[in-house]
Protein backbone atom coordinates (compact mmCIF):
# COMPACT_ATOMS: atom_id res chain seq x y z
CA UNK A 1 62.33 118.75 20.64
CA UNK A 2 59.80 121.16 19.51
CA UNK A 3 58.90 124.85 20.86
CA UNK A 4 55.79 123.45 22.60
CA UNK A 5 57.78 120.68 24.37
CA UNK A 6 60.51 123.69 24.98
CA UNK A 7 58.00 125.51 26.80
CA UNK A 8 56.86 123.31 28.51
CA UNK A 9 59.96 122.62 30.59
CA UNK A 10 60.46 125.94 30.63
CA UNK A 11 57.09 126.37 32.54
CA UNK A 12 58.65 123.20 35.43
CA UNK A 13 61.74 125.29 35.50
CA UNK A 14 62.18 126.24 39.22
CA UNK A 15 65.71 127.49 39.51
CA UNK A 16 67.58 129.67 36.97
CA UNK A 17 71.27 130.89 37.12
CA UNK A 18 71.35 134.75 37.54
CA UNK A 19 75.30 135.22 38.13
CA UNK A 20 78.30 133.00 39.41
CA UNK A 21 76.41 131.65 42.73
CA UNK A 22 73.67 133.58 42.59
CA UNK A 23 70.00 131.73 41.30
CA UNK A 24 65.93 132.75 41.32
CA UNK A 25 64.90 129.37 42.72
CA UNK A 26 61.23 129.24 42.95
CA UNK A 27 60.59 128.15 46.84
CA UNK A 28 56.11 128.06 47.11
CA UNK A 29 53.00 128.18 44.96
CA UNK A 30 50.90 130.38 47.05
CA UNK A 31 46.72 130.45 45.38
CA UNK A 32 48.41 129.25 42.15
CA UNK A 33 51.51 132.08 41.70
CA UNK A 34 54.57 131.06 42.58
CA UNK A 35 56.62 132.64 44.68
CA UNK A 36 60.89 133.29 44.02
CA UNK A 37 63.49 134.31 46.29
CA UNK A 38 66.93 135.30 45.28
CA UNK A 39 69.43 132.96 46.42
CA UNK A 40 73.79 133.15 47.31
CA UNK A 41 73.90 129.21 47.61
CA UNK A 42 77.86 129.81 47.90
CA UNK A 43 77.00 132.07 51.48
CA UNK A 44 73.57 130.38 52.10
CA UNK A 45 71.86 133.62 52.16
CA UNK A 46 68.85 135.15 50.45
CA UNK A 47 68.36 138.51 49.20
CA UNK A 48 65.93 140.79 50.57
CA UNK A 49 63.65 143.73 49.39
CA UNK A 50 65.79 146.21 50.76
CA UNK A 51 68.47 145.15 48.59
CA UNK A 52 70.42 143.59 51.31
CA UNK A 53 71.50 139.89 51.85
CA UNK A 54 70.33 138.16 54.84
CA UNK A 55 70.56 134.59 56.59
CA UNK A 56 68.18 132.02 54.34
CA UNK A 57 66.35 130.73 57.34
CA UNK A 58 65.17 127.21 58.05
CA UNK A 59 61.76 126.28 56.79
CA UNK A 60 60.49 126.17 60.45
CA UNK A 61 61.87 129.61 61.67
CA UNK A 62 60.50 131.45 58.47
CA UNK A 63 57.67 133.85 60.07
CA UNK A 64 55.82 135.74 57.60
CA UNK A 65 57.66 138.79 57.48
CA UNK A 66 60.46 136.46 56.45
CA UNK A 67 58.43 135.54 53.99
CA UNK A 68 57.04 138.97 52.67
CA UNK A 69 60.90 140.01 52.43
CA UNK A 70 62.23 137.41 50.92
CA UNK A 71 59.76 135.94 48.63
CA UNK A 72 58.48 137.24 45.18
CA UNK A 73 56.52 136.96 41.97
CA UNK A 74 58.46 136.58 39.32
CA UNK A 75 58.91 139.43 37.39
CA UNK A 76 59.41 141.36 40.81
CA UNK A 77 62.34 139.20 41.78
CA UNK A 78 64.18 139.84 38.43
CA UNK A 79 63.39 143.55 38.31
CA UNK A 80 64.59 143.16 42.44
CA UNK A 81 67.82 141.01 40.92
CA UNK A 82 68.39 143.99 38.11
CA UNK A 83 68.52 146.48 40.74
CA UNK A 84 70.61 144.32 42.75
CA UNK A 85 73.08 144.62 40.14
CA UNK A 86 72.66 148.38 39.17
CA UNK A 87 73.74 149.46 42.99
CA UNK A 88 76.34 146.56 43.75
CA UNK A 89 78.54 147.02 40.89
């Protein structure tokens, strides 16, 4: 496989393994950027902007501060994730 095949699966990737249970799984394409959230798929929950895990909510009771919580660009929700990890540990 060359680097241009490489990248592109690397550009289809939608889910990537941060820690143990923990994975940036990309969940919309909103006007062409897609959006991540940060998911514990052990305790089904999602983290949040304000650091804090909450309840990852069924696709039809996701309003749109839900959304704006929950849902990121990409190098937000790693720089969110690297946080994450400065204050939990």
């Amino acid at each position: 496989m060359t680097d241009k095949d490489k990248i592109k699966w690397f550009e289809l990737a939608v889910k990537f393994m941060l820690a143990k249970n923990i994975f940036l799984v990309m969940k919309s394409r909103v006007k062409g950027e897609a959006m991540w959230a940060i998911i514990d798929q052990q305790n089904h929950k999602v983290l949040n902007s304000n650091l804090e895990w909450e309840d990852e909510l069924p696709l039809d009771k996701r309003d749109e501060n839900f959304k704006i919580r929950t849902r990121f660009g990409f190098e937000s929700a790693v720089g969110l994730f690297e946080q994450y990890k400065m204050f939990a540990a």
